[in-house]
N, C-alpha and C. Protein backbone atom coordinates (compact mmCIF):
# COMPACT_ATOMS: atom_id res chain seq x y z
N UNK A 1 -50.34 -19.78 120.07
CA UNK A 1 -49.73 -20.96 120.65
C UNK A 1 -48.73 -20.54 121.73
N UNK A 2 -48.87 -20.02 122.42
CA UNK A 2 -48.28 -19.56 123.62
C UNK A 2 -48.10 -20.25 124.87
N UNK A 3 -46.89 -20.94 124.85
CA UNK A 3 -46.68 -22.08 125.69
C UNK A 3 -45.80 -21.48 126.85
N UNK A 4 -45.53 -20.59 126.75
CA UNK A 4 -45.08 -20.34 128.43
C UNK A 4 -45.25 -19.28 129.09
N UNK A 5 -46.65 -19.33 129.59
CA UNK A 5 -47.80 -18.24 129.84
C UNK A 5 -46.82 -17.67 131.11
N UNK A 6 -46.57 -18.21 132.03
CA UNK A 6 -45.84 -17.80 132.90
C UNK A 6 -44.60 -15.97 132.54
N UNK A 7 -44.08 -16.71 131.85
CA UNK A 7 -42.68 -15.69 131.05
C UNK A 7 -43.59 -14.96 130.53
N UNK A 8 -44.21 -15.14 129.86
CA UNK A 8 -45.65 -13.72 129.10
C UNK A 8 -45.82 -12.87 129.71
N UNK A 9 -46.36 -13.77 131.00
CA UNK A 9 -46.93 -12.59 132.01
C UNK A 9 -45.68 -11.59 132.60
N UNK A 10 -44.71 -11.99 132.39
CA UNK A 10 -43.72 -11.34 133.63
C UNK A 10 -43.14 -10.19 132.28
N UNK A 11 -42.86 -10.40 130.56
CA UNK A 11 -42.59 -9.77 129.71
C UNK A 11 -43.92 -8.59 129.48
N UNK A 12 -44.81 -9.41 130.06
CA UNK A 12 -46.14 -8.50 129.96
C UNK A 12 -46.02 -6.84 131.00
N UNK A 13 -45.71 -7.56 132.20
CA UNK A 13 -45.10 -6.27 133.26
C UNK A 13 -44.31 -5.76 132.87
N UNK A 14 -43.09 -5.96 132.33
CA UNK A 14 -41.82 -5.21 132.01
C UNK A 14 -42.11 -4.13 131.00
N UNK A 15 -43.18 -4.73 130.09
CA UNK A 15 -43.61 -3.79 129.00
C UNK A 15 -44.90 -2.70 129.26
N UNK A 16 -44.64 -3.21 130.89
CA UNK A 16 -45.96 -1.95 130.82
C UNK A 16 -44.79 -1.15 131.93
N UNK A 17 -43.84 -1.32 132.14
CA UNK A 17 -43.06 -0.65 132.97
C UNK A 17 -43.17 -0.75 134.57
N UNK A 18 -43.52 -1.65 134.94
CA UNK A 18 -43.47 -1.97 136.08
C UNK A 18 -41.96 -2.18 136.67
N UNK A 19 -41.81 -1.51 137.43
CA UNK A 19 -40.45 -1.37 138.16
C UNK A 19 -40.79 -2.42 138.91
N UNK A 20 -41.45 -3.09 139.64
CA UNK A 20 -41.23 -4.13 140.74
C UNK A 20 -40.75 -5.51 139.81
N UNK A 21 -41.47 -5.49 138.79
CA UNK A 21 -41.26 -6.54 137.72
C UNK A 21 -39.89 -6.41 137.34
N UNK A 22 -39.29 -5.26 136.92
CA UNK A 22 -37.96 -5.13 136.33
C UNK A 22 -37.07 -5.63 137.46
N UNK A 23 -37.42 -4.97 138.75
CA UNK A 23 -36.27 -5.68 139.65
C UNK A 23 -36.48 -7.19 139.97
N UNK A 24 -37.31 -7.70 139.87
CA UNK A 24 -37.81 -9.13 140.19
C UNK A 24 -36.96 -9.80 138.93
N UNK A 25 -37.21 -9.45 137.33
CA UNK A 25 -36.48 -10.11 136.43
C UNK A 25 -35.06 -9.52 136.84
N UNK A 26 -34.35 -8.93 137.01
CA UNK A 26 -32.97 -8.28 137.36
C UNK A 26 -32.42 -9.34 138.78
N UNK A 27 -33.13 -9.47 139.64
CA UNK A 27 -32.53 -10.42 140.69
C UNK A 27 -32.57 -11.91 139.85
N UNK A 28 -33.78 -12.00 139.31
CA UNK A 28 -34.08 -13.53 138.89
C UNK A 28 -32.96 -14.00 137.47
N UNK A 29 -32.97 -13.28 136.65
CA UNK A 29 -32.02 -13.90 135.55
C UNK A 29 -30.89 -13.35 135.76
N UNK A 30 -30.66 -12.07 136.53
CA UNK A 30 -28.68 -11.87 136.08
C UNK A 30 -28.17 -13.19 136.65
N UNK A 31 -28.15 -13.67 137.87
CA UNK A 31 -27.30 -14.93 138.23
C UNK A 31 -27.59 -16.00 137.77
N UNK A 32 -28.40 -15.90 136.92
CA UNK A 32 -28.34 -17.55 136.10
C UNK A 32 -27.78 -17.31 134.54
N UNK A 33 -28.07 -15.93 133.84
CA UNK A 33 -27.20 -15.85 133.08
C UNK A 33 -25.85 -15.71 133.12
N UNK A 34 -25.39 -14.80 134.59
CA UNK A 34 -23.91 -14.50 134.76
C UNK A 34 -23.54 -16.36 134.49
N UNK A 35 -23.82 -17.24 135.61
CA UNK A 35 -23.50 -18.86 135.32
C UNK A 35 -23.14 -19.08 133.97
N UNK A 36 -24.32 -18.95 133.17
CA UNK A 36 -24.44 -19.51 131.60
C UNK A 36 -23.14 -18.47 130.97
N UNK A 37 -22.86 -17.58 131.14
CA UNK A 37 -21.68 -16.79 130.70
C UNK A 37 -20.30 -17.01 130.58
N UNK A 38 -20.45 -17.20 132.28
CA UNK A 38 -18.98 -17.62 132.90
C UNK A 38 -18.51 -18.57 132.66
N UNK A 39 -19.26 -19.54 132.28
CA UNK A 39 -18.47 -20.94 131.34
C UNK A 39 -18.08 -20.54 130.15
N UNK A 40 -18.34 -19.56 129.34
CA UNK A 40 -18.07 -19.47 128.04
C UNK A 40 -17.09 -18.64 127.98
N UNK A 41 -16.54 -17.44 128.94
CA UNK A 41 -15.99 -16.10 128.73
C UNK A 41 -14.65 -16.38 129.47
N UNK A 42 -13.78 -15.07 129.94
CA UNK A 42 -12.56 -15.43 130.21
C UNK A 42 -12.62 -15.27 131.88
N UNK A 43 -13.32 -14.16 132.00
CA UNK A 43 -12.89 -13.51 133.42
C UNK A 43 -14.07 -13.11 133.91
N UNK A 44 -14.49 -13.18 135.20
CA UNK A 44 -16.13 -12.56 136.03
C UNK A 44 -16.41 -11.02 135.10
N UNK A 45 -15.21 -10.47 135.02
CA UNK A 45 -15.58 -8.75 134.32
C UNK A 45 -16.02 -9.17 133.30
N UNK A 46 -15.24 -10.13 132.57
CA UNK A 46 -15.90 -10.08 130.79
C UNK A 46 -17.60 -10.51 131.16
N UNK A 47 -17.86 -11.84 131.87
CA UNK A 47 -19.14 -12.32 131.94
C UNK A 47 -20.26 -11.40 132.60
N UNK A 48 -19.67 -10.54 133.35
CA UNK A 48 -20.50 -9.71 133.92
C UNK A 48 -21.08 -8.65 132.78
N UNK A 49 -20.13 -8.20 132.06
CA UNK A 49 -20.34 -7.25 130.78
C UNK A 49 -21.03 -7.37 129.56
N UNK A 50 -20.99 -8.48 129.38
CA UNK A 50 -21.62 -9.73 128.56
C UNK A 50 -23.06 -9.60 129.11
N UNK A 51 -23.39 -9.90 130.59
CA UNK A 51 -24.76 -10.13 130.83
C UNK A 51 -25.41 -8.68 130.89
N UNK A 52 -24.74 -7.94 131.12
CA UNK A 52 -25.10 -6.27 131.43
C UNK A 52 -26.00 -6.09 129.80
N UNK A 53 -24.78 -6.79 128.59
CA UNK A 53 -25.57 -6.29 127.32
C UNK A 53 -26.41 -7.32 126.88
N UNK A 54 -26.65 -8.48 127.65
CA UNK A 54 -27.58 -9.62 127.55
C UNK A 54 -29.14 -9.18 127.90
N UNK A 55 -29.28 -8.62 129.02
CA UNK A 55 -30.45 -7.78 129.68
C UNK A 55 -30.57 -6.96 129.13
N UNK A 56 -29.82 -5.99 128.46
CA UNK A 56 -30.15 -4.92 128.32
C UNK A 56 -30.37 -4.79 126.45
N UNK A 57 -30.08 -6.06 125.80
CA UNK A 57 -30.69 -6.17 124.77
C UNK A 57 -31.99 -7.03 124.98
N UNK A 58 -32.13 -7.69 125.52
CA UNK A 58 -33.12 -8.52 125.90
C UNK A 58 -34.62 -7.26 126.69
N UNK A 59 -34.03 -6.23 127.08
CA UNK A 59 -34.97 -5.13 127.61
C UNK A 59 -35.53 -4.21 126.02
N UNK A 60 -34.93 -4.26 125.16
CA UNK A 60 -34.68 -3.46 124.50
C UNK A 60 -35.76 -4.03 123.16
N UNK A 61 -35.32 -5.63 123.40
CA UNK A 61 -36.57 -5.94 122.16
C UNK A 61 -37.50 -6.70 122.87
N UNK A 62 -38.11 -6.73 124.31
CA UNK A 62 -38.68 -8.26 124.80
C UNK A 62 -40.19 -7.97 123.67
N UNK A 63 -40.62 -6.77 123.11
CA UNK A 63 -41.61 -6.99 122.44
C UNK A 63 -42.03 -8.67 121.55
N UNK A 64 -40.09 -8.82 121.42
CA UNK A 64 -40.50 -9.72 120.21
C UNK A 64 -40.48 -11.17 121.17
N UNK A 65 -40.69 -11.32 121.73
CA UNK A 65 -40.37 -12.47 122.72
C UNK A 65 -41.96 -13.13 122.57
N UNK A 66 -41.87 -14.24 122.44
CA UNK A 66 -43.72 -14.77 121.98
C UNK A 66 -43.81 -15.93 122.61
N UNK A 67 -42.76 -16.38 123.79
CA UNK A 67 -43.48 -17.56 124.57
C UNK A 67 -43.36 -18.63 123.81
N UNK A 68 -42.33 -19.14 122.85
CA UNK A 68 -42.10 -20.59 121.97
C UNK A 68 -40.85 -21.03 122.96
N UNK A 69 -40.14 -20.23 123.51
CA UNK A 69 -39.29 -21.08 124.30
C UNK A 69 -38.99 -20.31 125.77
N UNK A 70 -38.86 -21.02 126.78
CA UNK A 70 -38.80 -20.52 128.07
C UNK A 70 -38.01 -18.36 127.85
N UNK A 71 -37.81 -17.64 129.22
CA UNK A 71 -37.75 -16.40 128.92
C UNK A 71 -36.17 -16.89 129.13
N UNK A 72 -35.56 -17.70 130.22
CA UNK A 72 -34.50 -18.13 130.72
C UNK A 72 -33.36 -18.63 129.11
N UNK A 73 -33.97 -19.34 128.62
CA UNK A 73 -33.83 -20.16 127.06
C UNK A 73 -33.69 -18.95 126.01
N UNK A 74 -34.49 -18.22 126.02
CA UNK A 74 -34.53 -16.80 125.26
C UNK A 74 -33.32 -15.60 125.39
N UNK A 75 -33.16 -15.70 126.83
CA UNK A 75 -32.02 -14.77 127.38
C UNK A 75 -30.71 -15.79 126.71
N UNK A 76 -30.66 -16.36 127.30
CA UNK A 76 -29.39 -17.74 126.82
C UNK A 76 -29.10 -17.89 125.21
N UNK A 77 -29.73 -17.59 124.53
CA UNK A 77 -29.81 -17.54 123.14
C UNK A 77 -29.07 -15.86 122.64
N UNK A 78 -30.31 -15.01 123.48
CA UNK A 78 -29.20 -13.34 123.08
C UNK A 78 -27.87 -13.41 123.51
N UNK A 79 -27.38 -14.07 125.21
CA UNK A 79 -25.91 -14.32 125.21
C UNK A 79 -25.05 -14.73 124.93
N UNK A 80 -25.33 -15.96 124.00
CA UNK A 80 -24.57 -16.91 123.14
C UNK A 80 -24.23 -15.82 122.11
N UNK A 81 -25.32 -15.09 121.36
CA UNK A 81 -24.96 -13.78 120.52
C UNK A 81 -24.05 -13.14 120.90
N UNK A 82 -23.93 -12.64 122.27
CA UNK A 82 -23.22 -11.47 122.77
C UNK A 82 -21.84 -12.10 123.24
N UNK A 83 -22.05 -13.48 123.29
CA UNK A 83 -20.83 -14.12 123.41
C UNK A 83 -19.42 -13.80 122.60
N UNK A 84 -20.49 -14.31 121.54
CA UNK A 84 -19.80 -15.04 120.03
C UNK A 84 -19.54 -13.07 119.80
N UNK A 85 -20.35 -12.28 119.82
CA UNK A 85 -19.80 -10.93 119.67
C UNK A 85 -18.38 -9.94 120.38
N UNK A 86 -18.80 -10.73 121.69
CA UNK A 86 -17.15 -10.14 121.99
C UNK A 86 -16.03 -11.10 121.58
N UNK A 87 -16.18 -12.36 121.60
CA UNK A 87 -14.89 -13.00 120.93
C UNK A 87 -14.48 -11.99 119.04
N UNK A 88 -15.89 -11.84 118.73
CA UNK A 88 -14.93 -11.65 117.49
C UNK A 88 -14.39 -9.48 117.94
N UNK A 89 -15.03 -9.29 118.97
CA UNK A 89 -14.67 -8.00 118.84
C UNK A 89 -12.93 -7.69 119.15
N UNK A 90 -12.82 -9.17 120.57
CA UNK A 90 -11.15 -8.55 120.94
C UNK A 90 -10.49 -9.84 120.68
N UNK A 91 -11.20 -10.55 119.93
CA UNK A 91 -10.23 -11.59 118.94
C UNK A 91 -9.96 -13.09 120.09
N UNK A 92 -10.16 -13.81 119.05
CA UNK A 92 -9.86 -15.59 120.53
C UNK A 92 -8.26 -15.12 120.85
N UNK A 93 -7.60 -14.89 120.20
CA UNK A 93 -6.24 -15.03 120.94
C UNK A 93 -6.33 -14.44 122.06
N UNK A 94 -6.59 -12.63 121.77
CA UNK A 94 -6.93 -11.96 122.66
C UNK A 94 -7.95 -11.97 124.05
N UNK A 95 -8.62 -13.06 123.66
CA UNK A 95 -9.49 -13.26 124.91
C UNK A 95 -8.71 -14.35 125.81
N UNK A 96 -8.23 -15.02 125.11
CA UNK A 96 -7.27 -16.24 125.31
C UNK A 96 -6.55 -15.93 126.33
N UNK A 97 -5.87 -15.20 126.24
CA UNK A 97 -4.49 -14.41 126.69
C UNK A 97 -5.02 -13.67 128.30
N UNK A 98 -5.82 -12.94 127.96
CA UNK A 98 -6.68 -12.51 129.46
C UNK A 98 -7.00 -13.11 130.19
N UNK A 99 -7.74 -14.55 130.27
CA UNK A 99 -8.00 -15.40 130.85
C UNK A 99 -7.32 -15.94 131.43
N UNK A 100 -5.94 -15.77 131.03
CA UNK A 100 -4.94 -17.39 131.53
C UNK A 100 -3.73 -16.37 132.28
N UNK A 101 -3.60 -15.31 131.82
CA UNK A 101 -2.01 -14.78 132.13
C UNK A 101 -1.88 -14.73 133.23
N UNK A 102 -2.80 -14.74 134.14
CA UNK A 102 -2.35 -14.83 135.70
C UNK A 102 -2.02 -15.96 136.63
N UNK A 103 -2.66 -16.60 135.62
CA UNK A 103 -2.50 -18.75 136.02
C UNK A 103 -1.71 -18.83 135.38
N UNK A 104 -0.42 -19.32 135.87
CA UNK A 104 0.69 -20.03 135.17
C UNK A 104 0.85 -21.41 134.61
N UNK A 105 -0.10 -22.37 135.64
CA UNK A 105 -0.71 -23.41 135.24
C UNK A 105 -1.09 -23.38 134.16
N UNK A 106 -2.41 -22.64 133.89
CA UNK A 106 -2.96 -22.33 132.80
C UNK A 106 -2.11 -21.95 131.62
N UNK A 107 -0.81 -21.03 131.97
CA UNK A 107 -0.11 -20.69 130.99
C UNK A 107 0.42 -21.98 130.09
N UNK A 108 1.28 -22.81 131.01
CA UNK A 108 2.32 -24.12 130.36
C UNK A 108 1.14 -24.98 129.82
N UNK A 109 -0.58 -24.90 130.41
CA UNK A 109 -1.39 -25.66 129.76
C UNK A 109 -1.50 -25.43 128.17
N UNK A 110 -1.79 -24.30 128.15
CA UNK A 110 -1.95 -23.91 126.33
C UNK A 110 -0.84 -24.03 125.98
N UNK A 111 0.27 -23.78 126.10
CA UNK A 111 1.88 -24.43 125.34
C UNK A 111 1.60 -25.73 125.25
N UNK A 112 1.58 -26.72 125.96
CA UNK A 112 1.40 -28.32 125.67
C UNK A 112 0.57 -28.58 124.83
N UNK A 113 -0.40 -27.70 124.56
CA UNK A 113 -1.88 -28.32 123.81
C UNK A 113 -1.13 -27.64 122.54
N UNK A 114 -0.98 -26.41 122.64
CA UNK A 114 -0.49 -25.86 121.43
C UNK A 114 0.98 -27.02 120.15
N UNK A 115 1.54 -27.76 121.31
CA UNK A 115 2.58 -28.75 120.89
C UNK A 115 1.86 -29.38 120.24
N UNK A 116 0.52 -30.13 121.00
CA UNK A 116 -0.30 -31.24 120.59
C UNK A 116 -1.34 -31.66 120.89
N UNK A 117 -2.37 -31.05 121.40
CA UNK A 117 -3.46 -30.82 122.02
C UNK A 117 -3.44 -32.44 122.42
N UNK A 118 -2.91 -32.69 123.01
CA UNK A 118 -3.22 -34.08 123.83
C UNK A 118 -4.65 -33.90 124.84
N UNK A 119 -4.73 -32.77 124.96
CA UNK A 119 -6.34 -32.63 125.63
C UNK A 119 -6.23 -32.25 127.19
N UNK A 120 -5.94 -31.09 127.42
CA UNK A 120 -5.95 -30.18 128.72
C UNK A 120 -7.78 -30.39 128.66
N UNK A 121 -8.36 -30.93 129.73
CA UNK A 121 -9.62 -30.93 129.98
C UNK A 121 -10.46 -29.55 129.32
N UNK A 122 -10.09 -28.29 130.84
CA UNK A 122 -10.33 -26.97 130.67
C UNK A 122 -10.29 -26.52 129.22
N UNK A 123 -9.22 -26.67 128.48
CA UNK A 123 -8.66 -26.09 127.15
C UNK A 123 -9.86 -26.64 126.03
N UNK A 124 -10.21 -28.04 126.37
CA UNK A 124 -11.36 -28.97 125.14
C UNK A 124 -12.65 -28.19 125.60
N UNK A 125 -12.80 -27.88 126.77
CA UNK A 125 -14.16 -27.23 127.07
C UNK A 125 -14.40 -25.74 126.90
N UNK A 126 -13.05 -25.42 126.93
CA UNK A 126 -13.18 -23.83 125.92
C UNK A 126 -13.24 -24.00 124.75
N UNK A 127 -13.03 -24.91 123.88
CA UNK A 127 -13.13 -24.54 122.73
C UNK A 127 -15.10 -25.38 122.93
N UNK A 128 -14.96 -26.32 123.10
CA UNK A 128 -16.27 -27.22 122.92
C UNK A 128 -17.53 -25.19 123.01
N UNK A 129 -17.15 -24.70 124.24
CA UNK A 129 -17.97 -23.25 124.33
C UNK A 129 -18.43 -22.58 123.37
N UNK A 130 -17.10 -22.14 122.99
CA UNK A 130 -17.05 -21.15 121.87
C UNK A 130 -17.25 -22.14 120.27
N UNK A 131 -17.59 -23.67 119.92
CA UNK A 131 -18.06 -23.86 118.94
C UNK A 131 -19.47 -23.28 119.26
N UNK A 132 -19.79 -23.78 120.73
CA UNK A 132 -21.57 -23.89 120.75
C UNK A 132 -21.81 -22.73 120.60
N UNK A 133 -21.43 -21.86 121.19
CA UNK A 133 -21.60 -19.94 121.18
C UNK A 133 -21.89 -19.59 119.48
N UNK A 134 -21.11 -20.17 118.49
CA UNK A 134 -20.69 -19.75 117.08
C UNK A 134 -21.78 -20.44 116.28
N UNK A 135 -22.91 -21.54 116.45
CA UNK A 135 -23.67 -22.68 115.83
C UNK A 135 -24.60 -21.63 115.68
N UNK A 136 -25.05 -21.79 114.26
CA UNK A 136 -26.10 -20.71 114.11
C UNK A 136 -27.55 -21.65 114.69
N UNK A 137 -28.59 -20.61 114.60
CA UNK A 137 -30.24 -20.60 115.01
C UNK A 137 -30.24 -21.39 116.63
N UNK A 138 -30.86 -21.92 116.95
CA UNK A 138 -31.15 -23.36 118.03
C UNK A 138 -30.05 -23.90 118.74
N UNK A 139 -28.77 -24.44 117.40
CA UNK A 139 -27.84 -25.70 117.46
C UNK A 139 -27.45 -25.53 118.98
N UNK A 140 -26.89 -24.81 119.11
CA UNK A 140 -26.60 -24.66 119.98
C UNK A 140 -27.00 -25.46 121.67
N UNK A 141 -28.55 -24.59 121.19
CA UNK A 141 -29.38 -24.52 122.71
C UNK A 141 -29.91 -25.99 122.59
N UNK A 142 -30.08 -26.67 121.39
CA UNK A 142 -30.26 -28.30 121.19
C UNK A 142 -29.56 -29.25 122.10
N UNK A 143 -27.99 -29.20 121.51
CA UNK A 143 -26.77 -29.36 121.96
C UNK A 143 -26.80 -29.42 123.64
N UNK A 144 -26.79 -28.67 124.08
CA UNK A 144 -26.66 -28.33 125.02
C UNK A 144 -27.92 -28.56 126.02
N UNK A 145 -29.10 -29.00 125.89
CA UNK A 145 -30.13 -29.40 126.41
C UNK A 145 -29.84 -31.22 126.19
N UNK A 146 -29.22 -31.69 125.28
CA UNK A 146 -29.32 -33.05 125.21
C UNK A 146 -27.95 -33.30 125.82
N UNK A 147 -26.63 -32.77 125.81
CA UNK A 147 -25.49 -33.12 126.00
C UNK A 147 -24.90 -32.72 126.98
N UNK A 148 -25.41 -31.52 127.76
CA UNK A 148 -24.38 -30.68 128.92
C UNK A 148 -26.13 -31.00 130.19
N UNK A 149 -26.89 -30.85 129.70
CA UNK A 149 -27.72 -30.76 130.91
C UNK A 149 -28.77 -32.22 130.75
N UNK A 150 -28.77 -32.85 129.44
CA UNK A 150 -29.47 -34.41 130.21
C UNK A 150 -30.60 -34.62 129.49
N UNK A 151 -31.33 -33.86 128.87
CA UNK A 151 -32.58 -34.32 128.81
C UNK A 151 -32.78 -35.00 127.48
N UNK A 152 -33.85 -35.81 127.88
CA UNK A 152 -34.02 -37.02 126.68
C UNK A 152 -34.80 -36.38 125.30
N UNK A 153 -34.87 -36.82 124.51
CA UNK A 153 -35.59 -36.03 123.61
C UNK A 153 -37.02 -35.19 123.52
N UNK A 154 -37.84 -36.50 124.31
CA UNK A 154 -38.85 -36.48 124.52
C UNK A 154 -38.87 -34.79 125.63
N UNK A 155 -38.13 -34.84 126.64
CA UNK A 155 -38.38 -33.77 127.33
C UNK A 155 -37.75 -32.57 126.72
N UNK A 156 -36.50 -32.67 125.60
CA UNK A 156 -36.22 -31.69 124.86
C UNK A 156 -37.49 -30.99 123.86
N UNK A 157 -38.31 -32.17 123.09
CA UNK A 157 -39.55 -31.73 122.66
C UNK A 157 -40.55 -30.78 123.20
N UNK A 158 -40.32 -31.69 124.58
CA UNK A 158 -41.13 -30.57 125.35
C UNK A 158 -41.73 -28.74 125.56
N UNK A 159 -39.87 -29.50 126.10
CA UNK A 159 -39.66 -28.15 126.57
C UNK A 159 -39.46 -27.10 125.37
N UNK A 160 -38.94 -27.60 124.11
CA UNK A 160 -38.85 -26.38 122.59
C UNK A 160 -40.40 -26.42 122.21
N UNK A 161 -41.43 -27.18 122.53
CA UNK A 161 -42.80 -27.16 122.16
C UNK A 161 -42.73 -27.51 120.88
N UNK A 162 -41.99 -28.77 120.54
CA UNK A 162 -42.26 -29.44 118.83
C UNK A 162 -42.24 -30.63 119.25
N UNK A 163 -42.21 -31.54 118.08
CA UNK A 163 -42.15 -32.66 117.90
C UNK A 163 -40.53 -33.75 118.29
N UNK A 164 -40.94 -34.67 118.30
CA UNK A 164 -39.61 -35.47 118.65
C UNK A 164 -38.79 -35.79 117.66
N UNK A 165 -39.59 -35.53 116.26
CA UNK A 165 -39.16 -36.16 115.09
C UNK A 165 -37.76 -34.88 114.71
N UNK A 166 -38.95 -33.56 115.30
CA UNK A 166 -37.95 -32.75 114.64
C UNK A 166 -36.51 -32.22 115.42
N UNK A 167 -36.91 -32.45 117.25
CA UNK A 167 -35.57 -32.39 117.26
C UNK A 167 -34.54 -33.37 117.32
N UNK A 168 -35.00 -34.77 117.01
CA UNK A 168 -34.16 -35.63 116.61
C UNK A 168 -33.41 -35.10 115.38
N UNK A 169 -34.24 -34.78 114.29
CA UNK A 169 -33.68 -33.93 113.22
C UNK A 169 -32.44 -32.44 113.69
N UNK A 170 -33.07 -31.82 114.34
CA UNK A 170 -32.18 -30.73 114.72
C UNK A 170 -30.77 -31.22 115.09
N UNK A 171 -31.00 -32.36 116.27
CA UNK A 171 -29.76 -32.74 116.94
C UNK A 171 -29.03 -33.22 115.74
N UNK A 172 -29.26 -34.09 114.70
CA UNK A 172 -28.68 -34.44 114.08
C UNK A 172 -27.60 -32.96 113.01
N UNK A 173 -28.58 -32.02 112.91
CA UNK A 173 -28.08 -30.99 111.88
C UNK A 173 -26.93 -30.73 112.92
N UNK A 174 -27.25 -30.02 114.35
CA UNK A 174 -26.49 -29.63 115.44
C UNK A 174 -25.35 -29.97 115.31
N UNK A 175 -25.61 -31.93 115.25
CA UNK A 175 -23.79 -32.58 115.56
C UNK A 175 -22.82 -32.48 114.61
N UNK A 176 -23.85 -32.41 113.08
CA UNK A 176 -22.76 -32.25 112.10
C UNK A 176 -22.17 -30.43 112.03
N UNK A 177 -22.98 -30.01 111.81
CA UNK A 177 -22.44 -28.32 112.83
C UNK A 177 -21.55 -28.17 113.52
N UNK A 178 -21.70 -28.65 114.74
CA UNK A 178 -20.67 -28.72 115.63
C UNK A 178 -19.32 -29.45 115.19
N UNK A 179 -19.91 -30.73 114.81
CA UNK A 179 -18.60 -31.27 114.03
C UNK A 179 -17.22 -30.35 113.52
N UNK A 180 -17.78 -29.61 112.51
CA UNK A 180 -17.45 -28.67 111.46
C UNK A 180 -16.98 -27.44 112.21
N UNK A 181 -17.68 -27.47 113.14
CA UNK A 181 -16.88 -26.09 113.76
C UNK A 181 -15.81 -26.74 114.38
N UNK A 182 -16.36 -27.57 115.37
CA UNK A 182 -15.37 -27.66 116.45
C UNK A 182 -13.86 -27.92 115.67
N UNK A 183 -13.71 -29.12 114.93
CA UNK A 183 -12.83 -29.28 114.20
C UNK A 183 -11.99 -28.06 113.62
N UNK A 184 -12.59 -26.65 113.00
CA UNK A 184 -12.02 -26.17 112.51
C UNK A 184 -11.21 -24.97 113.55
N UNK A 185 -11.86 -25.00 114.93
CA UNK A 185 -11.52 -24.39 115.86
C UNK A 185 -10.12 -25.02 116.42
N UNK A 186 -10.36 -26.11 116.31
CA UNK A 186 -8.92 -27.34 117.10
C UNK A 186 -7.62 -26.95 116.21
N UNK A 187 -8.03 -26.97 114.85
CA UNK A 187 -7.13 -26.96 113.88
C UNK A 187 -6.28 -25.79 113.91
N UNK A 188 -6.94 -24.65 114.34
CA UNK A 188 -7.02 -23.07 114.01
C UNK A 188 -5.97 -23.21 115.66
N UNK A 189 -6.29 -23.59 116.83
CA UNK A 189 -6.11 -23.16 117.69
C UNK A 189 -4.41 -24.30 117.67
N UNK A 190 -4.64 -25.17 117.23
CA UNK A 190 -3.33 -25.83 116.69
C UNK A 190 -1.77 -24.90 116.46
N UNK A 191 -2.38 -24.36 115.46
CA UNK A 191 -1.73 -23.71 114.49
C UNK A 191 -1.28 -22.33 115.61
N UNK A 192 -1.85 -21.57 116.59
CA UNK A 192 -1.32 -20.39 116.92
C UNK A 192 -0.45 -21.07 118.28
């Protein structure tokens, strides 16, 4: 059942070692993953570093890659991993702190929220990130196909190659997921 013959073919070159292929995927996904990164991370270095081990885990297993969801969707899924891996490696505060110390703006922003999160835009969409980054299997990439980029179910079906029933089902597991995180992230980020 191999629905995205396209990405096959191009995982198909990489695995036979075709260098023209490797640089073709190397121009084609680093700047759409660096994008998908840089919303989630602190600084261009972190997101850049992030995608360096995004590709280069993504080079490392594409064996297992079988064409159920786009190669783009696939990569986006290992970085959400590699996301959620450096937050816990140099800690949210610690990533926190990197991001902002040079914006002063940014600085008095997290003091106010920290008072009372009355809701610094930027500040709700870092955390909203790093719940989606943390949602185990799919939730995430669900989430984020119905809520940040638009698409109706029907074309979410699509494009995951199932049924409508089930990712109506998913979205539903997703929101209470998210729920649960996000909440416990607000609370957490309250408190420091």
């Amino acid at each position: 059942m191999s629905l995205h013959k396209d990405d096959i073919a191009i995982v198909r070159q990489l695995l036979s070692g075709d260098q023209s292929a490797f640089a073709a995927f190397y121009d084609t996904y680093f700047p759409r993953v660096y994008r998908f990164c840089k919303n989630r991370l602190a600084n261009d270095e972190c997101a850049k570093d992030v995608v360096q081990q995004t590709l280069t885990k993504a080079m490392l297993n594409l064996q297992t890659y079988r064409g159920e969801a786009s190669l783009y969707t696939w990569l986006c899924q290992i970085g959400r991993n590699e996301i959620s891996a450096w937050y816990k490696k140099v800690g949210r505060k610690q990533a926190q702190t990197s991001s902002f110390d040079q914006d002063e703006s940014l600085v008095s922003a997290i003091e106010s929220i920290a008072a009372g999160f009355d809701g610094d835009l930027q500040e709700q969409s870092q955390l909203v990130q790093i719940a989606l980054d943390s949602l185990p299997g799919n939730y995430g990439t669900v989430l984020e196909l119905k809520y940040i980029d638009g698409f109706s179910v029907t074309e979410i079906a699509e494009q995951l190659k199932t049924g409508e029933i089930g990712v109506q089902s998913q979205l539903a597991r997703a929101r209470k997921a998210f729920r649960l995180v996000y909440n416990d992230l607000t609370k957490e980020y309250q408190t420091t």
